[in-house]
Protein backbone atom coordinates (compact mmCIF):
# COMPACT_ATOMS: atom_id res chain seq x y z
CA UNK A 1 90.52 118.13 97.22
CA UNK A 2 89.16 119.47 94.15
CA UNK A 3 88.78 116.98 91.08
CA UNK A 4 90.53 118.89 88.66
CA UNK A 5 93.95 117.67 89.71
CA UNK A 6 93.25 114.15 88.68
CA UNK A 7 92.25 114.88 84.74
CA UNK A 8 94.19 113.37 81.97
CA UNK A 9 96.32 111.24 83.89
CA UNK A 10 96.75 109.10 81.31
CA UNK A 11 100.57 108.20 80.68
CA UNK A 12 101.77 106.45 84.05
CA UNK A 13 104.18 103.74 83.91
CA UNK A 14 106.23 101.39 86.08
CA UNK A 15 108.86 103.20 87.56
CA UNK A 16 111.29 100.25 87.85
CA UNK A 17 110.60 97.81 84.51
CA UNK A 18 112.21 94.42 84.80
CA UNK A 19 114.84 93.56 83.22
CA UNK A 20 114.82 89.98 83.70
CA UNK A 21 115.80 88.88 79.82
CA UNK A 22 119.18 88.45 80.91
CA UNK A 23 119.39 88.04 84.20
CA UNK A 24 116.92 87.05 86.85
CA UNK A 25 114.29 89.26 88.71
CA UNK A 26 116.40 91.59 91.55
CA UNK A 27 115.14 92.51 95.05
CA UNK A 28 115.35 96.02 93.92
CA UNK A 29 112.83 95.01 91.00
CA UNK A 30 110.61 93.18 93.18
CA UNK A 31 110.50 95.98 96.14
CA UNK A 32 109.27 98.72 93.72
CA UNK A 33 106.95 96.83 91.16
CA UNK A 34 103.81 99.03 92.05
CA UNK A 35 106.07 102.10 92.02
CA UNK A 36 104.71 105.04 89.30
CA UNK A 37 106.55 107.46 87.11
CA UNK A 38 105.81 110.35 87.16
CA UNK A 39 105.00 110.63 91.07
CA UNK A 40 101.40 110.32 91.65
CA UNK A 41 99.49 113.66 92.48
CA UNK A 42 99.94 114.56 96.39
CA UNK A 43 96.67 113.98 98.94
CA UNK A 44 96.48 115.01 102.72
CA UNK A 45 94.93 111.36 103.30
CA UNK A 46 96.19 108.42 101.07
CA UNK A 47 92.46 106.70 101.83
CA UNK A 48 90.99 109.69 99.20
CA UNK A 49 92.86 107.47 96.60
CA UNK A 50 90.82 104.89 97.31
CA UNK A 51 87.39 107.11 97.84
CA UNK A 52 88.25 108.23 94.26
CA UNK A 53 88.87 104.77 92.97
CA UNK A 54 85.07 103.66 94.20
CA UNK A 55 83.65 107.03 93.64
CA UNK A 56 84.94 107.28 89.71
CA UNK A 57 85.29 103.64 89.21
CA UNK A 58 88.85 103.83 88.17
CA UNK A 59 91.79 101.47 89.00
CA UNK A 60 94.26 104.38 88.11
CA UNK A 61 93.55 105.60 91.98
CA UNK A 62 93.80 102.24 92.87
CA UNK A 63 97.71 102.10 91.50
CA UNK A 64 98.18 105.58 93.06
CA UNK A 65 97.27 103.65 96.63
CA UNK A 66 99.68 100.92 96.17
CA UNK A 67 102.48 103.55 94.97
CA UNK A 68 102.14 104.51 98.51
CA UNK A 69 101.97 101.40 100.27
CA UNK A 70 104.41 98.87 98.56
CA UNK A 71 106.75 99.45 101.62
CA UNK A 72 104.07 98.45 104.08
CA UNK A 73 103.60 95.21 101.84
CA UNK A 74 107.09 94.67 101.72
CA UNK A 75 107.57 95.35 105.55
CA UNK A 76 104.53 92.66 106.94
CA UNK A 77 105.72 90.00 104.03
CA UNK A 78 109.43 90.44 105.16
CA UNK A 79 108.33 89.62 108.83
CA UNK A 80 105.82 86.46 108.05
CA UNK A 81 109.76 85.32 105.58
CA UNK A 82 111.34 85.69 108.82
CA UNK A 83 108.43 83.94 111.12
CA UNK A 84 107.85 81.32 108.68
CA UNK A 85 112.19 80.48 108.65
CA UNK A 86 111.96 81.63 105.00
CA UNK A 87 115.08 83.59 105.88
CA UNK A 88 116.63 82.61 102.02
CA UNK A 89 113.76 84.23 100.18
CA UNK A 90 113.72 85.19 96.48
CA UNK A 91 112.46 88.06 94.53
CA UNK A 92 110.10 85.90 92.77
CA UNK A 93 108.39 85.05 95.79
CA UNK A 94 108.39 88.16 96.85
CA UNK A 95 106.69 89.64 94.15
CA UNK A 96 104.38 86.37 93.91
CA UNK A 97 103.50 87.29 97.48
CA UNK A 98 102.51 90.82 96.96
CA UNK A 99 101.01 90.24 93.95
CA UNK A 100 98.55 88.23 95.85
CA UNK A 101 98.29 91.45 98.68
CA UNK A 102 97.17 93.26 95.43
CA UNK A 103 94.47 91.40 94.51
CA UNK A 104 93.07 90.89 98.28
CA UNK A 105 93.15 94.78 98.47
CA UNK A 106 91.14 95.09 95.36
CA UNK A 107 88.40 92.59 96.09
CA UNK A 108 88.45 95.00 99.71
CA UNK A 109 88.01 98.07 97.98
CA UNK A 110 84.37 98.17 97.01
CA UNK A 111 83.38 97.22 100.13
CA UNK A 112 85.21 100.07 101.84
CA UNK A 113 83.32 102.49 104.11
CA UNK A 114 85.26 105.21 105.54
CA UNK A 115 82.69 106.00 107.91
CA UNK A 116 82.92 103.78 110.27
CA UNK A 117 85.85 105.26 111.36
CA UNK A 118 89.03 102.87 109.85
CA UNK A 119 91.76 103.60 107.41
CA UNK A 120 92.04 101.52 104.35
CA UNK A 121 94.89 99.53 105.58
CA UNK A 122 93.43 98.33 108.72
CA UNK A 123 89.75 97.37 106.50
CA UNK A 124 91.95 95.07 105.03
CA UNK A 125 94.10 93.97 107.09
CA UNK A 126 92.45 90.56 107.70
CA UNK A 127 92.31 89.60 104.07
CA UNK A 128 95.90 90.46 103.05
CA UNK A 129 97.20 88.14 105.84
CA UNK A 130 94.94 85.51 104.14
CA UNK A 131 96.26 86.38 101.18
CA UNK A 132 100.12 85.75 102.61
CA UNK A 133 98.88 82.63 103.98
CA UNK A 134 97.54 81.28 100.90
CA UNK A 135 100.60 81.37 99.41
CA UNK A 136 102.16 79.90 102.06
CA UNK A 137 99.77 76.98 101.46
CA UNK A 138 100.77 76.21 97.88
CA UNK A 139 104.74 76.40 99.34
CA UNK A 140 103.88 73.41 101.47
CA UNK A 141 104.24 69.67 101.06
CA UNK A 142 100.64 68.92 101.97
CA UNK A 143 97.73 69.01 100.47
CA UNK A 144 94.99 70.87 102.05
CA UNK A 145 91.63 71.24 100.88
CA UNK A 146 90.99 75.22 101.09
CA UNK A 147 92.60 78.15 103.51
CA UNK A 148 90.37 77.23 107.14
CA UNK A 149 91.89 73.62 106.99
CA UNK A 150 95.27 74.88 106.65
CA UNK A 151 95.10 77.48 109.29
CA UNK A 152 93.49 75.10 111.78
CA UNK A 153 96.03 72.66 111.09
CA UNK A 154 98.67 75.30 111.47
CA UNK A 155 97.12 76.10 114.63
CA UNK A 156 97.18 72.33 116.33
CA UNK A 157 100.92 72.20 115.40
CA UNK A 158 101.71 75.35 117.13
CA UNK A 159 99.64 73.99 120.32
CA UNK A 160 101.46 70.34 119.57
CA UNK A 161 105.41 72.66 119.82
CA UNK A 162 104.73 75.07 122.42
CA UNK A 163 102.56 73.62 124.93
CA UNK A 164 105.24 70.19 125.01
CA UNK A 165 102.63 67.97 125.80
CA UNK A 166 101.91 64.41 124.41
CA UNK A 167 99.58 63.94 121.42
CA UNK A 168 97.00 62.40 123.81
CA UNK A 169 97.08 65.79 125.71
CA UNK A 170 97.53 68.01 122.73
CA UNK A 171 94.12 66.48 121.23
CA UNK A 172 92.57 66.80 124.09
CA UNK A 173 93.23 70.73 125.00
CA UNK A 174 92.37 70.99 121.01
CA UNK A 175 89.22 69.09 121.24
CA UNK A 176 88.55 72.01 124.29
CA UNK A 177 89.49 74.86 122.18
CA UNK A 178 87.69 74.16 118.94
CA UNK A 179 84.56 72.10 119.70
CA UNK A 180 85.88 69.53 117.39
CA UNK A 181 85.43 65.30 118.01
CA UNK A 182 88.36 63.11 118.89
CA UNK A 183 88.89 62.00 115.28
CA UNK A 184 89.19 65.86 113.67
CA UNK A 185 91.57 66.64 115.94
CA UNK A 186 93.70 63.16 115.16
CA UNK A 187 93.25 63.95 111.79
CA UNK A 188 94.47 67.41 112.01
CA UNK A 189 97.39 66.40 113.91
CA UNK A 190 97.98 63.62 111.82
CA UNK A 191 98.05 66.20 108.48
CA UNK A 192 99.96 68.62 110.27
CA UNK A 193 102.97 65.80 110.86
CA UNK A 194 102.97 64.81 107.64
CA UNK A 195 103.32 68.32 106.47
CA UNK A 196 106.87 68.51 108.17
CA UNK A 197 106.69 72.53 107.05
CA UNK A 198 110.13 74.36 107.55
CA UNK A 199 108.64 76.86 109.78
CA UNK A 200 108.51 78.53 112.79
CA UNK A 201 106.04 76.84 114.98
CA UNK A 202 107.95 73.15 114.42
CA UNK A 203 110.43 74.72 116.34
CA UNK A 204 111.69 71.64 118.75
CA UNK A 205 114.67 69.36 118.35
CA UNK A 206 113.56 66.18 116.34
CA UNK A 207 112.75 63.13 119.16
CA UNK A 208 110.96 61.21 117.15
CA UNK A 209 111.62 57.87 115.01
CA UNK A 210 111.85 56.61 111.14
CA UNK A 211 108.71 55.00 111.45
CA UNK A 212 106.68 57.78 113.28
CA UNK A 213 103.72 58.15 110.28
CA UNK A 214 102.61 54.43 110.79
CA UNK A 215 102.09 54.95 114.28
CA UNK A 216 98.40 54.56 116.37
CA UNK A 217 97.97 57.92 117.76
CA UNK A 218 96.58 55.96 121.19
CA UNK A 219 100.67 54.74 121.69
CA UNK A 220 102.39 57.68 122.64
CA UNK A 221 105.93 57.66 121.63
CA UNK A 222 107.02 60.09 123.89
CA UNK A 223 104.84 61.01 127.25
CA UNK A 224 106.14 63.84 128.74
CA UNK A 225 107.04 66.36 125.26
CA UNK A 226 106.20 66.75 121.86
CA UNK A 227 107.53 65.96 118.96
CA UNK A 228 108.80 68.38 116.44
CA UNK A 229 107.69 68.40 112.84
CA UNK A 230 110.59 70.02 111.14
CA UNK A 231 113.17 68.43 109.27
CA UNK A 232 116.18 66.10 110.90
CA UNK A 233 118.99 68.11 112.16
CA UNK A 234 122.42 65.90 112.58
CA UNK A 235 123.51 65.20 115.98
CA UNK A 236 127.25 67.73 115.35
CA UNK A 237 127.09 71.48 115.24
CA UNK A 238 127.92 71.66 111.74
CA UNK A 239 125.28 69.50 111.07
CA UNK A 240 123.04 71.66 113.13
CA UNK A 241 124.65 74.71 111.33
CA UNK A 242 124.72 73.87 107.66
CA UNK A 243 121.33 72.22 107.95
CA UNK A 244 119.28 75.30 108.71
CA UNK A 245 118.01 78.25 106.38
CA UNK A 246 120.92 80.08 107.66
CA UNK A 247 123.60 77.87 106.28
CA UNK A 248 122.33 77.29 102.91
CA UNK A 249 122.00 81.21 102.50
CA UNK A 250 125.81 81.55 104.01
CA UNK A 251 126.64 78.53 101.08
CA UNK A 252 125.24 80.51 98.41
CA UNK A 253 126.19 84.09 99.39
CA UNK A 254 130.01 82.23 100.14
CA UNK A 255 129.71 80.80 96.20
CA UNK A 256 128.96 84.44 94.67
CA UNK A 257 132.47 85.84 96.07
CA UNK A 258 135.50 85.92 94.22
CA UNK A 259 138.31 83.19 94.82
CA UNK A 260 139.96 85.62 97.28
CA UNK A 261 137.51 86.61 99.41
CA UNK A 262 136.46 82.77 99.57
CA UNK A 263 139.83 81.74 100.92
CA UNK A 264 140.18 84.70 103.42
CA UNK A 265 136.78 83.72 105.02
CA UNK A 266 137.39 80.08 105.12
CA UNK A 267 140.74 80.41 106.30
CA UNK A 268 140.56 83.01 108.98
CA UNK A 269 136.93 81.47 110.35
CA UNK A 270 138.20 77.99 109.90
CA UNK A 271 135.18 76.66 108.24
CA UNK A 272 134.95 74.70 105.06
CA UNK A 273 131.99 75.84 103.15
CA UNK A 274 131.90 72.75 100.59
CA UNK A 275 131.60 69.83 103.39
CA UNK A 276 130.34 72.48 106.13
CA UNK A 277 132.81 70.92 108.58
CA UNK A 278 133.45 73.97 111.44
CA UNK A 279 137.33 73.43 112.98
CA UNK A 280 138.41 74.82 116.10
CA UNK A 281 139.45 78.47 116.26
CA UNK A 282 142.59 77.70 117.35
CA UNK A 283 143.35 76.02 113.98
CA UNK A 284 141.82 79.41 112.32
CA UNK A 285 144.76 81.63 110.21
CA UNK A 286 146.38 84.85 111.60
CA UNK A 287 146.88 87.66 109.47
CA UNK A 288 149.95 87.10 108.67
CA UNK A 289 149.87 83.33 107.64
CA UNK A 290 147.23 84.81 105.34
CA UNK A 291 149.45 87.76 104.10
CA UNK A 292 151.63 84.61 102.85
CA UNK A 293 149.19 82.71 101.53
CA UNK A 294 148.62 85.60 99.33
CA UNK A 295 152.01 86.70 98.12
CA UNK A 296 152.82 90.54 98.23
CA UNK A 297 150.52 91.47 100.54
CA UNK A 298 150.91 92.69 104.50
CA UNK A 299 148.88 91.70 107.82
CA UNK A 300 147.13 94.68 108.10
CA UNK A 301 146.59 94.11 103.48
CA UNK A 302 144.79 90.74 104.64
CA UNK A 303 142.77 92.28 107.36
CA UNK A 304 141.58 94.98 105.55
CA UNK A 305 141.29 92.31 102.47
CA UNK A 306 138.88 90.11 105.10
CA UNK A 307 136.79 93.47 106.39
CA UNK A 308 135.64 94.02 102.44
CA UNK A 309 135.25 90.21 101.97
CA UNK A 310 132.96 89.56 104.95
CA UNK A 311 130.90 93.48 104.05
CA UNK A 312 130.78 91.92 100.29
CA UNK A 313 128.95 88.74 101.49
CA UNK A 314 127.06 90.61 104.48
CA UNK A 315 125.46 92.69 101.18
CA UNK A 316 124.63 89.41 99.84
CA UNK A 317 122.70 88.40 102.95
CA UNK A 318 121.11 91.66 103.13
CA UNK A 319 119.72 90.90 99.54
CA UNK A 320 118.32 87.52 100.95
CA UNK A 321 116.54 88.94 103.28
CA UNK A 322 118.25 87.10 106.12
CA UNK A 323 118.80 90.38 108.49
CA UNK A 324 119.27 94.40 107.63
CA UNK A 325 122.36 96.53 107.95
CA UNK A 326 122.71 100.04 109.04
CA UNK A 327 126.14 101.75 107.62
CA UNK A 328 127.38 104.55 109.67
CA UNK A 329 129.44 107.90 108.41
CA UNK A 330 130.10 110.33 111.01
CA UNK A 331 129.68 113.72 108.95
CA UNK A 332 131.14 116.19 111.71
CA UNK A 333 131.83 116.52 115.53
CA UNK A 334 132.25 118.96 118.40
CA UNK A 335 134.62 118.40 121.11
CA UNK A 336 134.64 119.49 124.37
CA UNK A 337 137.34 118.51 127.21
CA UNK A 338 138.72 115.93 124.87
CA UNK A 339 135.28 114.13 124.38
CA UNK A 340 132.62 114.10 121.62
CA UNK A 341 130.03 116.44 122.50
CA UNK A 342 127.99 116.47 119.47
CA UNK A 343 128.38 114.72 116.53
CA UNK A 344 126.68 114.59 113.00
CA UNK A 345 125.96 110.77 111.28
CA UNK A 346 124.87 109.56 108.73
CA UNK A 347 123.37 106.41 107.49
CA UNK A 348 122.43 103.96 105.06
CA UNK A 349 119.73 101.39 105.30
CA UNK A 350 120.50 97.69 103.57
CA UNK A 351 123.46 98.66 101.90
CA UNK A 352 121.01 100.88 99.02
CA UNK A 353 119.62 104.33 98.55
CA UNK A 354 120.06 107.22 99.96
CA UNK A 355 121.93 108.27 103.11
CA UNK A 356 119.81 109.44 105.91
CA UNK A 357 121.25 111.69 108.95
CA UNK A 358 120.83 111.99 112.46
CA UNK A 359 122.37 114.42 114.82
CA UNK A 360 123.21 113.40 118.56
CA UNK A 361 124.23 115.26 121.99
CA UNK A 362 125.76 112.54 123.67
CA UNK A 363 126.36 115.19 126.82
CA UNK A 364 122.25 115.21 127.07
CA UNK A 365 121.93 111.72 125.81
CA UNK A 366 119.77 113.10 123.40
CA UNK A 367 119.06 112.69 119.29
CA UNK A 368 116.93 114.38 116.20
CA UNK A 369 116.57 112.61 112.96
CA UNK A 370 117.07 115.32 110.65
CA UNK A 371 116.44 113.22 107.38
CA UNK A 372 115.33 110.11 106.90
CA UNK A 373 117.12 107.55 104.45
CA UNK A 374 115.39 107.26 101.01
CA UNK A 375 112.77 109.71 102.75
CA UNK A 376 111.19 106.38 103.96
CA UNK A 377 108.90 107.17 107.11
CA UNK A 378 107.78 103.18 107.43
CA UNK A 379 110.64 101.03 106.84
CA UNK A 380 113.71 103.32 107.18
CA UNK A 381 112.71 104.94 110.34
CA UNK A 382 113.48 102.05 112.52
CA UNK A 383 117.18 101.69 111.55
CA UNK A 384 117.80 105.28 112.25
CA UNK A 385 116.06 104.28 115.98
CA UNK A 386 118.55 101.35 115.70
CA UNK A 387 121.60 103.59 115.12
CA UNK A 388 120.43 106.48 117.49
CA UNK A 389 119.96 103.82 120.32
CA UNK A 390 123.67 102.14 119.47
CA UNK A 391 125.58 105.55 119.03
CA UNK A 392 124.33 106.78 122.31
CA UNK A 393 124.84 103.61 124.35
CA UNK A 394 128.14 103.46 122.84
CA UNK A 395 131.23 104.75 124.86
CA UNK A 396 132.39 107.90 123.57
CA UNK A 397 135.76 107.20 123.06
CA UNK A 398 134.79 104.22 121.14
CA UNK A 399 132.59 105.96 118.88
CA UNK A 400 133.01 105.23 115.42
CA UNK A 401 134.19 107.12 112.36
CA UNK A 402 132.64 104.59 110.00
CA UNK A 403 130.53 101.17 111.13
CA UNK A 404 127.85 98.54 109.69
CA UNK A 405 125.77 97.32 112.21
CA UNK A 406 123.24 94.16 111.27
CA UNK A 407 120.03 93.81 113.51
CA UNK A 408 117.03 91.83 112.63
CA UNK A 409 113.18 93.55 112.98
């Protein structure tokens, strides 16, 4: 690519500048922080960006290589959120996250050689995990001394959850696995238990007691399992409900809806979102007790009332990061003998951006993506797999006109 094209490109900015003087940072901020206005100059191979950037010795090609990535970043943070139980992320994290991607990818970039035959991404692949799990460190309650302690200790709680063996066995298959004495692995143990981390590998019911941190790791407590390491779930299910990630998002999606839409969800799920206490769904509101509880209204005003309620606060769960939603148009059809032969959709990813479309022949059982939503080949590609897979397993005379489907990746 001739070098001409990339003179006096002086005068990029941020695309998307934060606002956050009087309000706080969004997840639309945070997604695009690396994004450039104008675009950045087009390249067959996004890796020249980064040939250029070691070649000329200028970040500028750098930025142009993150313009093009930030969705990648996003995409492999999202999924550690989601692994970790960090389903009520916020943008700052986010952004504190991928902040610290950046810098791994920049300390990776003069050591970049494109001849031994790897892209970019996968060079530095290893040190932007570390990066992720560095931050992860600082987010917990213990204290570890530098990124190989914390991993290793991550690793002998994982073996302490999933294999459901005793301590005494655990240290023992660790001891086996590492090289390490008797008294590393207690210690490791020992750390990782008093850590109590909110993630994914503590991932047991709680068995063990108050006094469990003051106890010789030669007395096993329990014999034939494991203990878990999370935090104390209560013994009802809307204890077990309200107590995870899940319910505090719910509780603080619930307290950004309006007074009405509060009340219709409450009173048709029969839930109370202030003490968390779930009723039976017998005791749950029809549509017409509800079209009196709201005077002036019908049944079928308080179930369509309840359908924008519960899309208002699925949005707001979208924006935490909990799951995604796919929204679903159908733009035309052809009929044949009474039944949808082909039909035109389109489709929205998360609620944002532009509509994507797909076309499907549900007589061949077969489906083209004719445009991609926000012209996003990484991220948005999957939920038009997700609604091609759903629309053609669907029966036809159930096909919808208009749908939001949630799925989690």
């Amino acid at each position: 690519m001739p070098d001409d094209r990339y003179k006096e490109m002086e005068g990029y900015i941020a695309k998307y500048g934060f606002q956050c003087l009087e309000k706080n940072l969004t997840r639309f901020e945070a997604e695009r922080a690396v994004q450039l206005e104008p675009e950045p100059p087009k390249v067959d191979d996004i890796n020249e960006y980064i040939l250029m950037a070691n070649r000329e010795q200028k970040l500028l090609y750098l930025c142009f290589y993150l313009h093009h990535i930030e969705k990648i970043l996003n995409g492999r943070i999202y999924r550690f959120f989601h692994r970790e139980g960090l389903h009520a992320y916020d943008p700052v994290r986010l952004l504190d996250y991928k902040l610290n991607c950046v810098s791994a990818i920049v300390d990776c970039c003069p050591g970049y050689d494109p001849d031994k035959g790897a892209d970019f991404l996968t060079y530095a692949y290893y040190d932007i995990g570390n990066a992720i799990l560095n931050c992860r460190r600082y987010e917990e309650s213990g204290s570890f001394k530098n990124l190989d302690e914390y991993k290793t200790i991550r690793g002998i709680a994982w073996l302490y959850n999933k294999s459901g063996d005793s301590r005494k066995k655990t240290i023992v298959a660790f001891m086996k696995k590492t090289g390490c004495t008797k008294n590393t692995a207690e210690n490791y143990l020992r750390a990782a238990r008093k850590n109590r981390g909110i993630v994914s590998i503590y991932d047991t019911v709680l068995r063990e007691s108050d006094n469990e941190f003051g106890e010789d790791f030669d007395e096993d407590t329990n014999e034939d399992a494991g203990e878990d390491l999370s935090r104390e779930a209560g013994g009802t299910y809307g204890a077990i409900l309200w107590g995870s990630s899940w319910g505090s998002a719910v509780r603080r999606a619930h307290g950004k809806l309006d007074y009405r839409e509060q009340i219709l969800l409450e009173r048709h799920m029969a839930v109370c979102m202030d003490c968390g206490h779930v009723k039976p769904m017998r005791s749950r509101f029809s549509w017409e007790e509800l079209a009196i509880l709201f005077e002036g209204t019908t049944a079928g005003g308080a179930e369509r009332a309840y359908k924008k309620a519960v899309l208002h606060l699925a949005r707001l769960l979208v924006e935490d990061g909990l799951f995604h939603t796919i929204s679903l148009k159908r733009k035309s059809q052809k009929m044949r003998k009474e039944i949808i032969a082909v039909a035109t959709y389109q489709y929205q990813a998360d609620c944002d951006g532009e509509w994507g479309e797909i076309q499907l022949d549900f007589e061949r059982k077969t489906a083209e993506i004719v445009r991609l939503a926000d012209w996003d080949k990484t991220i948005s590609q999957s939920f038009a797999k997700y609604a091609i897979s759903y629309l053609l397993n669907c029966k036809n005379e159930r096909l919808p006109k208009e749908a939001t489907l949630s799925f989690e990746m």
